[in-house]
N, C-alpha and C. Protein backbone atom coordinates (compact mmCIF):
# COMPACT_ATOMS: atom_id res chain seq x y z
N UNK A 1 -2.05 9.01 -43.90
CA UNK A 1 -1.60 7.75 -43.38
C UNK A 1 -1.72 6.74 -44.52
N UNK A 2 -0.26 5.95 -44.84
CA UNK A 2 -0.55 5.27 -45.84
C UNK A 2 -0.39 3.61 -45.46
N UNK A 3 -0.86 2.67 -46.25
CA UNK A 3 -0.75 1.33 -45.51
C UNK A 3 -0.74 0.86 -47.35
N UNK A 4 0.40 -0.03 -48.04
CA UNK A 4 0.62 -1.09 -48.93
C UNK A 4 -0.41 -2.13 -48.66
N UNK A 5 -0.94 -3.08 -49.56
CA UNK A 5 -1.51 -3.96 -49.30
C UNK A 5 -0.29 -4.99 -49.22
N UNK A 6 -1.08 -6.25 -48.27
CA UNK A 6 0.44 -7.41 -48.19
C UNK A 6 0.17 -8.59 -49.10
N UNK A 7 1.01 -9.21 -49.45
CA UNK A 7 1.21 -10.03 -50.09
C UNK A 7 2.67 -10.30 -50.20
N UNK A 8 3.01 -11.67 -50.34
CA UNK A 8 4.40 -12.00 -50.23
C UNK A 8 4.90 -11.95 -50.88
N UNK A 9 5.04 -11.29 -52.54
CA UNK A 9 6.00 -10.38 -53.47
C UNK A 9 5.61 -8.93 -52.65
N UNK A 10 4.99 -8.43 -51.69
CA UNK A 10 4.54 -6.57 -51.53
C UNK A 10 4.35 -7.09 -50.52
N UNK A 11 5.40 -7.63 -48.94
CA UNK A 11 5.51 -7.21 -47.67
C UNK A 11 5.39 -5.98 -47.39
N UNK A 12 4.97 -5.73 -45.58
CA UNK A 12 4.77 -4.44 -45.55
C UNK A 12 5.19 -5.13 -43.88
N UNK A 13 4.82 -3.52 -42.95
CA UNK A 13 5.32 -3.71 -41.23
C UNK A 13 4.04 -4.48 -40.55
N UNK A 14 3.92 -4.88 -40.12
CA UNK A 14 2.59 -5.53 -39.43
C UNK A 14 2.62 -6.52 -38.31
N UNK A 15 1.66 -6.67 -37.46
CA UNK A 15 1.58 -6.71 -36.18
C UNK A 15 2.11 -8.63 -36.16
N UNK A 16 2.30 -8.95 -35.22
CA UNK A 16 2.54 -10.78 -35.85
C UNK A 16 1.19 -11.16 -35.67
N UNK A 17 0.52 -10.59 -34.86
CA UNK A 17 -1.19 -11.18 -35.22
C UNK A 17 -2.10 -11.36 -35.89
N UNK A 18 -1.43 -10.24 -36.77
CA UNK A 18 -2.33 -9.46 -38.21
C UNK A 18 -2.09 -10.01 -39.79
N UNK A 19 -2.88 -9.97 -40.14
CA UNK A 19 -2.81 -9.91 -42.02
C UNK A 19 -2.48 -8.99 -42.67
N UNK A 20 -2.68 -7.86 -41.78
CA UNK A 20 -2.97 -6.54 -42.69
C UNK A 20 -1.50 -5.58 -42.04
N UNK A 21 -1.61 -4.62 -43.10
CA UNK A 21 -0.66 -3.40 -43.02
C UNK A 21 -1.50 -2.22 -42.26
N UNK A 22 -0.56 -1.60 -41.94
CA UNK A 22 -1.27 -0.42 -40.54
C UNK A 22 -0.28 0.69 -40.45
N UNK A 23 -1.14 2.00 -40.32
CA UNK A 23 -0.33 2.84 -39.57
C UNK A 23 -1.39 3.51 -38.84
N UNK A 24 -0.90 3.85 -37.45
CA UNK A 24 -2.28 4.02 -36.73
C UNK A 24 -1.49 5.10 -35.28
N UNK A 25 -2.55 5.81 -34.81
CA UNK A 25 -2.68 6.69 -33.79
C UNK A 25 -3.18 5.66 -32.67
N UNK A 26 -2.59 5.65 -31.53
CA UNK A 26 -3.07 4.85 -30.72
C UNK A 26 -3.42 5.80 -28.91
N UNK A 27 -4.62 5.90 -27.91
CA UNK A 27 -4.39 6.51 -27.00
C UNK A 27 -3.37 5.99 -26.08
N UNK A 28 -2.62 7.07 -25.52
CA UNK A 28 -1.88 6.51 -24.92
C UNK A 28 -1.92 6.76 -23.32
N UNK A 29 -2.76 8.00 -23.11
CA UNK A 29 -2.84 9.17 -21.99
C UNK A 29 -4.48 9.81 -21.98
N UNK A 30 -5.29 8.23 -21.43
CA UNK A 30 -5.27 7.44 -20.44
C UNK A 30 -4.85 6.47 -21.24
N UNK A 31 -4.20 5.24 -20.86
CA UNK A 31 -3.90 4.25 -21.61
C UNK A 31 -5.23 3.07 -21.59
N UNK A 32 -6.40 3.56 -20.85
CA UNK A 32 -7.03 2.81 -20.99
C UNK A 32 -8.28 3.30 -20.58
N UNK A 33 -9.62 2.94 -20.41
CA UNK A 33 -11.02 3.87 -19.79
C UNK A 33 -12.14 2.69 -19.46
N UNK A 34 -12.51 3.18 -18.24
CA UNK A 34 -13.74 2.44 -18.32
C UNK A 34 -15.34 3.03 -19.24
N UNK A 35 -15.72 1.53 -19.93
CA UNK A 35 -16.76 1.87 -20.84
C UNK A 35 -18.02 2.18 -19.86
N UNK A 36 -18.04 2.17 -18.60
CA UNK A 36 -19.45 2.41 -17.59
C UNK A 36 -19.49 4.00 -17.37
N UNK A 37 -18.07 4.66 -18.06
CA UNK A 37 -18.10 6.24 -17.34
C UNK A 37 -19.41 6.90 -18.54
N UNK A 38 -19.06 8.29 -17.91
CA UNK A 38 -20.08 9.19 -18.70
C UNK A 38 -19.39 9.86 -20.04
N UNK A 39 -18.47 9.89 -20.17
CA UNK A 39 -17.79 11.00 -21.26
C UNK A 39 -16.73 9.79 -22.02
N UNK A 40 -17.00 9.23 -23.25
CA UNK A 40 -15.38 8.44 -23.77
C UNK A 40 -15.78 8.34 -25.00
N UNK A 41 -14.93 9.93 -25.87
CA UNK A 41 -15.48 9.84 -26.91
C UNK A 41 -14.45 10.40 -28.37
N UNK A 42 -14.96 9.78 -29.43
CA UNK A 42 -13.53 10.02 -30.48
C UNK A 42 -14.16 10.63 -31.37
N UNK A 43 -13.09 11.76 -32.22
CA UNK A 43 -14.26 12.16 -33.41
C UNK A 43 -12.96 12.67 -34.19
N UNK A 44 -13.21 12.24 -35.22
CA UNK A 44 -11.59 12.64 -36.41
C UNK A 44 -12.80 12.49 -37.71
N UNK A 45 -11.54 13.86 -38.04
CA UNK A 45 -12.41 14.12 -39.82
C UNK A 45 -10.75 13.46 -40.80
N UNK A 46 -11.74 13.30 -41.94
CA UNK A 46 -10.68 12.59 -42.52
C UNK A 46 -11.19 12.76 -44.23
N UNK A 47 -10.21 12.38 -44.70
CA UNK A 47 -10.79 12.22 -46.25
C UNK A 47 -10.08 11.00 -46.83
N UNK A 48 -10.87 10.25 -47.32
CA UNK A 48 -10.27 8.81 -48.05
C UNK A 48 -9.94 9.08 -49.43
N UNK A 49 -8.13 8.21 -49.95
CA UNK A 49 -8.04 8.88 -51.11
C UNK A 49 -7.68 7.53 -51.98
N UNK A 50 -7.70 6.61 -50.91
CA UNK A 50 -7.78 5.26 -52.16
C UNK A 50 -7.66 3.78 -51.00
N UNK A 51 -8.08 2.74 -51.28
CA UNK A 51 -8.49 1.51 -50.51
C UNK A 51 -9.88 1.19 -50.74
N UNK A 52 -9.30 -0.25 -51.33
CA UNK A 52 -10.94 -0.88 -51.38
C UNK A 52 -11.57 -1.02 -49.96
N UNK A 53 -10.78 -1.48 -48.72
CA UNK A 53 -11.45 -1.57 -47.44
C UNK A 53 -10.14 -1.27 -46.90
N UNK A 54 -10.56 -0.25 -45.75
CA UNK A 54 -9.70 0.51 -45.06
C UNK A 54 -10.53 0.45 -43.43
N UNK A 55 -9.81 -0.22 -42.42
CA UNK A 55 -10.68 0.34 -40.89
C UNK A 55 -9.91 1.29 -40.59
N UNK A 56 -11.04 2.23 -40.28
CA UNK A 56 -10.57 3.93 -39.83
C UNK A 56 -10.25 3.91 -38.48
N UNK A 57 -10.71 3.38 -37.43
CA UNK A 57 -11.07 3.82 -36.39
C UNK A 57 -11.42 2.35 -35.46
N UNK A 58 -10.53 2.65 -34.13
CA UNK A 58 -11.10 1.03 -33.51
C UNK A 58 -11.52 1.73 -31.53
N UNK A 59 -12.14 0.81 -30.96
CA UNK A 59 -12.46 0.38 -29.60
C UNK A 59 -12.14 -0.10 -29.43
N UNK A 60 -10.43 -0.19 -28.86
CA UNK A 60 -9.82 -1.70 -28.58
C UNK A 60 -10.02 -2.16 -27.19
N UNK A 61 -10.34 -2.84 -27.07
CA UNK A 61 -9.93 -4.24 -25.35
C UNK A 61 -8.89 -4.14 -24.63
N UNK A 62 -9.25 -3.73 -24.00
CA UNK A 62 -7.82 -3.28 -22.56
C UNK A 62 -8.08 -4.39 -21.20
N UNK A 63 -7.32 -4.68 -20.74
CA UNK A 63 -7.36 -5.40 -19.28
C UNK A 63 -8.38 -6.97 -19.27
N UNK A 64 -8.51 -7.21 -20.20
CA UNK A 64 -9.46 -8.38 -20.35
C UNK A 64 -8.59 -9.32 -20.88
N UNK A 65 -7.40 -9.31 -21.36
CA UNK A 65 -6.47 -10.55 -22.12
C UNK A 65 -6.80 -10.67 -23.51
N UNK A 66 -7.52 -10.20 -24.51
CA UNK A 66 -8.19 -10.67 -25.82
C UNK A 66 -7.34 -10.10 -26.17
N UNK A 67 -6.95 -9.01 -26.31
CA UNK A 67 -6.03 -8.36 -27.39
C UNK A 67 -6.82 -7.83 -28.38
N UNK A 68 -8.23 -7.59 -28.98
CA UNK A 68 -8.84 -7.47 -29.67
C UNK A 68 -9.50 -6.27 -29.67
N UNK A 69 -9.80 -5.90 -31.16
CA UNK A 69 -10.98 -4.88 -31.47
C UNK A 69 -12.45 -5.00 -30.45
N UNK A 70 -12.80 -4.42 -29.77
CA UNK A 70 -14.44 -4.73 -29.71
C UNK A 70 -15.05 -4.19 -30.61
N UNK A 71 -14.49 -2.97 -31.15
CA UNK A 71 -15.10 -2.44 -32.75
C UNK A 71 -14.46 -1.72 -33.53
N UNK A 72 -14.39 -1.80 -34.70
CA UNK A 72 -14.01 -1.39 -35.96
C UNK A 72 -14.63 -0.44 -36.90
N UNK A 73 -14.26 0.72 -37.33
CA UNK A 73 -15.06 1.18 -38.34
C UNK A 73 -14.81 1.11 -39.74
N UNK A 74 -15.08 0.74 -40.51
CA UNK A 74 -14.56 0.02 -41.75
C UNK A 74 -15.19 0.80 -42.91
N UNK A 75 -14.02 1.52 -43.63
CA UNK A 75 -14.51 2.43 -44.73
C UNK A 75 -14.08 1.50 -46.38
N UNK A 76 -15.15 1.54 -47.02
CA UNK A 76 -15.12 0.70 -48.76
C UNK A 76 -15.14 2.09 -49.46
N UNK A 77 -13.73 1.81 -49.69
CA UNK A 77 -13.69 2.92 -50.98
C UNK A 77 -14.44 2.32 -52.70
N UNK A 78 -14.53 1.53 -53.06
CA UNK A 78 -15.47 0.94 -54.30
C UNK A 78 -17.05 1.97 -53.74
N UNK A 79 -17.68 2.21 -52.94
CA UNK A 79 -18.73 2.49 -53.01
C UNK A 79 -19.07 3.42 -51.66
N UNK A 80 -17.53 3.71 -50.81
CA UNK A 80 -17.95 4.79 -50.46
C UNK A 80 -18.65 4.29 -48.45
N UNK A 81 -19.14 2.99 -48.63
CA UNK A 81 -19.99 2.30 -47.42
C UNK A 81 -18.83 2.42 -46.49
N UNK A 82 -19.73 3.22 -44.94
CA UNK A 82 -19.02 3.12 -43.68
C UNK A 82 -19.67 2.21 -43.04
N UNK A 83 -18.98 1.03 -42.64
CA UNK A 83 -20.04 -0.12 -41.29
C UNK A 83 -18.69 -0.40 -40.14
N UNK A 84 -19.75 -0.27 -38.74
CA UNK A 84 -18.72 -0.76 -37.85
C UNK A 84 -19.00 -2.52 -37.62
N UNK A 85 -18.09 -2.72 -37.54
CA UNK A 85 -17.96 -3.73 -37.18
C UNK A 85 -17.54 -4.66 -35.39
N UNK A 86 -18.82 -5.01 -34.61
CA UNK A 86 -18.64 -5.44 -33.39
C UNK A 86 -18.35 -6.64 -33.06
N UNK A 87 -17.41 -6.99 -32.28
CA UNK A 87 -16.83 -7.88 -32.02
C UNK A 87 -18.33 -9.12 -30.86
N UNK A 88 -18.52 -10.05 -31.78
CA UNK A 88 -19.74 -11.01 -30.84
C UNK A 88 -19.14 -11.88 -29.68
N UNK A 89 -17.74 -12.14 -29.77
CA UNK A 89 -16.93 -12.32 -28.31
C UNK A 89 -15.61 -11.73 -28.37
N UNK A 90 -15.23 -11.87 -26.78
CA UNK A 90 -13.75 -11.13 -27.03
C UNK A 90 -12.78 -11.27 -27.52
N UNK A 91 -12.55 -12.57 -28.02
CA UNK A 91 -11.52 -13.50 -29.09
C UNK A 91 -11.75 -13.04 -30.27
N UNK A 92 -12.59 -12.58 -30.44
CA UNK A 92 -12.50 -12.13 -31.85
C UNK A 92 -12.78 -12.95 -33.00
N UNK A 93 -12.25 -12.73 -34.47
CA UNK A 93 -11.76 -13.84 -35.15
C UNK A 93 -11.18 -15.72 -34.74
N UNK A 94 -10.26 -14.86 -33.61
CA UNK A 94 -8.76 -16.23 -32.99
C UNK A 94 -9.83 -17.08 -32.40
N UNK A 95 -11.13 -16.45 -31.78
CA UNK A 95 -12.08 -17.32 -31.41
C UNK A 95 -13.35 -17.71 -32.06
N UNK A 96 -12.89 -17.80 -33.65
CA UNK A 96 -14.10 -17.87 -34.65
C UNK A 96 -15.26 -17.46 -34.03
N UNK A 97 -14.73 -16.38 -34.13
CA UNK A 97 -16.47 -15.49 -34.30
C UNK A 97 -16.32 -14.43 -35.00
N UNK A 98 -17.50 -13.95 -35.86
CA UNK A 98 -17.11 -13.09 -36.49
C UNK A 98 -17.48 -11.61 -36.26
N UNK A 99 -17.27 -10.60 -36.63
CA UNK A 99 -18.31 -9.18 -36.34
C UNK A 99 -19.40 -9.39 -36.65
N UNK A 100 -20.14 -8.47 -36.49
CA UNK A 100 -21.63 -7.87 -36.86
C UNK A 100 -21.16 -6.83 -37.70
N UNK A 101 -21.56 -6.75 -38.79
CA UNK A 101 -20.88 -5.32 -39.78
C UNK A 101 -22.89 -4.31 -39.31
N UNK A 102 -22.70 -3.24 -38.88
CA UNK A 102 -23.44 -2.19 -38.82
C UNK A 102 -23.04 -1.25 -39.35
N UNK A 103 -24.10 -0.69 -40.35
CA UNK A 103 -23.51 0.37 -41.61
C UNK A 103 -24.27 1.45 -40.99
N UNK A 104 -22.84 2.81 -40.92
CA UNK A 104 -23.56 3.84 -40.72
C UNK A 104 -23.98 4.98 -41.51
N UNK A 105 -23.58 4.88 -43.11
CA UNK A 105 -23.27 5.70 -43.51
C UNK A 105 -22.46 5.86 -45.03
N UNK A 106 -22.02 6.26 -45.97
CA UNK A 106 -21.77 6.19 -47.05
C UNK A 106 -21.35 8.00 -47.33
N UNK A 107 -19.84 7.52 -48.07
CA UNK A 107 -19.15 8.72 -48.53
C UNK A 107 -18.36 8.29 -49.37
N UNK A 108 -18.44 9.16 -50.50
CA UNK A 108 -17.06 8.64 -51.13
C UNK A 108 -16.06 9.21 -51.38
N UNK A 109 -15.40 8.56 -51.66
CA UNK A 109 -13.86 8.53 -51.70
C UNK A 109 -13.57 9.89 -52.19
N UNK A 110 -12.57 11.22 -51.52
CA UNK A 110 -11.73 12.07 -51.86
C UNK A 110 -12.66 13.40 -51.03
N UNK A 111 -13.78 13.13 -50.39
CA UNK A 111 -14.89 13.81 -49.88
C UNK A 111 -14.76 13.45 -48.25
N UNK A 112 -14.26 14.80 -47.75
CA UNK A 112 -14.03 15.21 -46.40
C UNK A 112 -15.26 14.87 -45.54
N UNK A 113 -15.19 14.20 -44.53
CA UNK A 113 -16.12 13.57 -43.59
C UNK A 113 -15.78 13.66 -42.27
N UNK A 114 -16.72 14.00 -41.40
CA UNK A 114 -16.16 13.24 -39.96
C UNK A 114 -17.17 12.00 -39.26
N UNK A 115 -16.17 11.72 -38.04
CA UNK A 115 -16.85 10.28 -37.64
C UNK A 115 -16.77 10.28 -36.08
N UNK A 116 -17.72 10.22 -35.63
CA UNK A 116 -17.34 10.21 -34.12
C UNK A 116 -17.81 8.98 -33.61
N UNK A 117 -17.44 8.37 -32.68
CA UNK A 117 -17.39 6.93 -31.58
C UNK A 117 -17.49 7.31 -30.32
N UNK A 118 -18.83 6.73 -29.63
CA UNK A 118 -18.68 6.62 -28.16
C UNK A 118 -19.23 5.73 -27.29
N UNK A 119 -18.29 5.70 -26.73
CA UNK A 119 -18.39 4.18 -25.61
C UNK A 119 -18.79 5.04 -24.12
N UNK A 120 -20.10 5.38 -24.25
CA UNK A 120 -20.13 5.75 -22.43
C UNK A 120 -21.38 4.73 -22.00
N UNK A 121 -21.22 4.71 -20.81
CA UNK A 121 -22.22 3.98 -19.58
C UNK A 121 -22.60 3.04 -20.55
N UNK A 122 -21.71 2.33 -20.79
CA UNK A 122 -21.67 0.48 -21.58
C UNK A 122 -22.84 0.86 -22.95
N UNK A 123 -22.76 1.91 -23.92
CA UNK A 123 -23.85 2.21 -24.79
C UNK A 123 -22.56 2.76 -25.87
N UNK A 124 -22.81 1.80 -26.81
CA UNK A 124 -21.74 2.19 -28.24
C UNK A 124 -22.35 2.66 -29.29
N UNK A 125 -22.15 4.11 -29.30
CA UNK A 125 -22.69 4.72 -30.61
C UNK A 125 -21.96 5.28 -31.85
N UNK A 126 -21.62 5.41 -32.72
CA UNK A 126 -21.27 5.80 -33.60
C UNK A 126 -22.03 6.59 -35.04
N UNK A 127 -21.38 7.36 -35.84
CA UNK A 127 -22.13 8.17 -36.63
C UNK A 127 -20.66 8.91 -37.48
N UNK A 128 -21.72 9.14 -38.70
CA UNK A 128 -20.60 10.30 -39.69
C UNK A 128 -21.72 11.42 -39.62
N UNK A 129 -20.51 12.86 -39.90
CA UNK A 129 -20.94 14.15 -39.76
C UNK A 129 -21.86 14.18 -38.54
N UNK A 130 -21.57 14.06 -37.37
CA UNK A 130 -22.48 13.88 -36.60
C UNK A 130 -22.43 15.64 -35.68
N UNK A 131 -23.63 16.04 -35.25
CA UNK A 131 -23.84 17.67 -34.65
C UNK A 131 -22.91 17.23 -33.59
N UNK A 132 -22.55 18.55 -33.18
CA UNK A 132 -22.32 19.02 -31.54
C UNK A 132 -23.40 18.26 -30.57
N UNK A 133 -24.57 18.16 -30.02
CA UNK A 133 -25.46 17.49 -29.59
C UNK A 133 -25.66 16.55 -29.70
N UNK A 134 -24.76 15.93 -30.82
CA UNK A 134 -24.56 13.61 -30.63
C UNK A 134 -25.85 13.58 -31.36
N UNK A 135 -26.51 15.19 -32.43
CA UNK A 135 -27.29 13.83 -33.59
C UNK A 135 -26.94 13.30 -34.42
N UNK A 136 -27.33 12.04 -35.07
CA UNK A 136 -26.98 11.66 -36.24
C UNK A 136 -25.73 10.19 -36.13
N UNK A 137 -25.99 10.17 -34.39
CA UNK A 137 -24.92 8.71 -33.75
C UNK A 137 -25.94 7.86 -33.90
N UNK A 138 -25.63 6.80 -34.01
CA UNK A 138 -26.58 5.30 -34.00
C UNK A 138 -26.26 4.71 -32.70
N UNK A 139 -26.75 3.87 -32.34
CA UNK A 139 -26.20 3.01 -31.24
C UNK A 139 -26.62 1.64 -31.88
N UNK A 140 -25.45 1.17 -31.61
CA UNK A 140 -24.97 -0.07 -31.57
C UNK A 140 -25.14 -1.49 -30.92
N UNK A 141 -25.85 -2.55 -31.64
CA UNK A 141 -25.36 -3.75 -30.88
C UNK A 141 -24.23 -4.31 -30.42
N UNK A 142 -24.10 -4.54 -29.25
CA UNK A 142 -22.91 -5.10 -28.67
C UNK A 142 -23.22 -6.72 -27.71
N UNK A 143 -22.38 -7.50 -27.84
CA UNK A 143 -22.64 -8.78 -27.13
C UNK A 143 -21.92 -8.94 -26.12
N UNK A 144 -21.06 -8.23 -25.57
CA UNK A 144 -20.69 -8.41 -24.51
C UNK A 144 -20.05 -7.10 -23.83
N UNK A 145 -19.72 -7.10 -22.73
CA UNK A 145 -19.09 -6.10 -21.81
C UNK A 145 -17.52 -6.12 -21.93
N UNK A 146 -16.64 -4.78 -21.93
CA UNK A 146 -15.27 -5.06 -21.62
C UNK A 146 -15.06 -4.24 -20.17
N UNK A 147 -14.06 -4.42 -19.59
CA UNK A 147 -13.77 -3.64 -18.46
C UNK A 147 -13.09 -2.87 -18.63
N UNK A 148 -12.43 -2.37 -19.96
CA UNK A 148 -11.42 -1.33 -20.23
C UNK A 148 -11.42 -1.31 -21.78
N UNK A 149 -10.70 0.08 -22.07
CA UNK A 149 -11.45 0.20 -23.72
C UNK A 149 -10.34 1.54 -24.25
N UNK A 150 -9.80 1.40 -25.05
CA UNK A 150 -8.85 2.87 -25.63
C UNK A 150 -8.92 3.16 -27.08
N UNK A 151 -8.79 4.06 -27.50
CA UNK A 151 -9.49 4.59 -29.22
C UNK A 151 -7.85 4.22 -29.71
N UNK A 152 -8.02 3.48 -31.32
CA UNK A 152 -6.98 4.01 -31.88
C UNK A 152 -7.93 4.45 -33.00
N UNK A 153 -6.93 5.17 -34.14
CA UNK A 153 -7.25 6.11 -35.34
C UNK A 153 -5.98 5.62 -36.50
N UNK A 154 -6.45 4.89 -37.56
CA UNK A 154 -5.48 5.04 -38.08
C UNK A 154 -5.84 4.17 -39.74
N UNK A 155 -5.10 3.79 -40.70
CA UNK A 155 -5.47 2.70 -41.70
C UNK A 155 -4.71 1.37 -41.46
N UNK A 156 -5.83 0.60 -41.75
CA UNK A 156 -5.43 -0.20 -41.37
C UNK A 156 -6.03 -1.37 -42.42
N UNK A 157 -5.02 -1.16 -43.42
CA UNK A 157 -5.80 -1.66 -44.89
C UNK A 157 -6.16 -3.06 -44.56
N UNK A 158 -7.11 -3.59 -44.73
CA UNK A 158 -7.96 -5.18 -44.93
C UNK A 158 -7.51 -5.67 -46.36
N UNK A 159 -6.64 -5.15 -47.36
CA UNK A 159 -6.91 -5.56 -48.40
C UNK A 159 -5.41 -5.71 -49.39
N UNK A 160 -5.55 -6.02 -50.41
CA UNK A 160 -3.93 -6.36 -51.06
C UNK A 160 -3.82 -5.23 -51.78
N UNK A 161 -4.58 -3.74 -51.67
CA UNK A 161 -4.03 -2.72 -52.80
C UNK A 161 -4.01 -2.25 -51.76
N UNK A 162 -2.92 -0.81 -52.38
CA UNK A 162 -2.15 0.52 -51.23
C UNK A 162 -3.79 1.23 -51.02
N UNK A 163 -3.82 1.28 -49.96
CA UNK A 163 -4.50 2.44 -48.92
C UNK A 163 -4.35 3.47 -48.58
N UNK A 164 -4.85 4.95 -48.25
CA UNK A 164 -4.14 5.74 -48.29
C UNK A 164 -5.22 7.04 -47.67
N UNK A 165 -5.04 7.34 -46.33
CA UNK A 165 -6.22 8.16 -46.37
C UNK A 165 -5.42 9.66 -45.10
N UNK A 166 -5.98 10.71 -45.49
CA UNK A 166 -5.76 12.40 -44.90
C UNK A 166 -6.32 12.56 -43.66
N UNK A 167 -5.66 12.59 -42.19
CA UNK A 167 -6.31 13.40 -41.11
C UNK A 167 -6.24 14.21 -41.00
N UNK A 168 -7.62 14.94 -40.98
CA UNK A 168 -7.75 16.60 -40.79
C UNK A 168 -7.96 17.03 -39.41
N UNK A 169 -8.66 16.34 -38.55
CA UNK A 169 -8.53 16.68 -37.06
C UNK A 169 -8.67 15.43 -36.32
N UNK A 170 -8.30 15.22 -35.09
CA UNK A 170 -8.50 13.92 -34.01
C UNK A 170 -8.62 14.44 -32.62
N UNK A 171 -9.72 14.02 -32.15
CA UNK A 171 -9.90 14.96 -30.91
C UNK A 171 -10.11 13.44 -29.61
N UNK A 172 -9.96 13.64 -28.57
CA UNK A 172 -10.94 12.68 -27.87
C UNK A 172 -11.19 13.12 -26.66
N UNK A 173 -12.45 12.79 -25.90
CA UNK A 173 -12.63 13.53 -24.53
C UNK A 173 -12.69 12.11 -24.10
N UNK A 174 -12.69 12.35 -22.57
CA UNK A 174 -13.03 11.33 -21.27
C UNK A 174 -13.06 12.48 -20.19
């Protein structure tokens, strides 16, 4: 999946909400989940092959009106650092506020990884290389509740150089 950085000599496709360039996997089937169930969970291996900041992976906001990330996983290719990033209200940014960056982890760049995300019974955990048995997930601060929640997967460069990263598998249960 590749994403140009933007800048207005180096336009690229992008959302009218956005700054950034994207190409992204989005769920579609359920189109949406509640975060109170028991099972809602994402796990894609991937390998990063260039981007200074690239978000891999989001928890987006369904049925609440924000339109927004509740979380982000945000890979720095300069040094390799994975942090998610949680949304402290549902506006997001549009409602000056900013994330919480929570780092889970560190890989670098061209070195095959996986990452799994899960949103069950209102408890957000995340982790790289994480077991079959959910060790090696963190859990997460979160500031607020959503009533609906769907995984996308994809790059979604933060930055003005080309991005550029390999999916090797994408799985998700509910």
């Amino acid at each position: 999946m590749k994403a140009p950085g933007y800048s207005e000599d180096h336009p690229c496709i992008k959302w009218a909400e956005s700054k950034h360039c994207r190409t992204e996997f989005r769920e579609t089937k359920p189109a949406s989940w509640s975060p109170t169930t028991a099972t809602n969970r994402l796990h894609v291996k991937l390998v990063g092959i260039r981007g200074a900041n690239v978000a891999i992976g989001q928890v987006f906001q369904v049925d609440n009106g924000a339109n927004k990330p509740f979380a982000e996983l945000y890979y720095r290719g300069s040094d390799g650092l994975l942090q998610v990033g949680v949304a402290r209200c549902p506006g997001g940014s549009a409602a000056n506020c900013n994330q919480d960056l929570q780092p889970i982890g560190k890989v670098p760049l061209g070195t095959a990884f996986s990452y799994d995300i899960r949103f069950e019974r209102n408890v957000l955990l995340a982790g790289i290389n994480v077991a079959a048995d959910g060790t090696g997930l963190k859990p997460l601060t979160t500031y607020f509740n959503t009533t609906g929640a769907s995984f996308k997967v994809g790059n979604y460069n933060q930055a003005t150089d080309d991005a550029s990263i390999h999916i090797l598998e994408l799985t998700t249960q509910h």
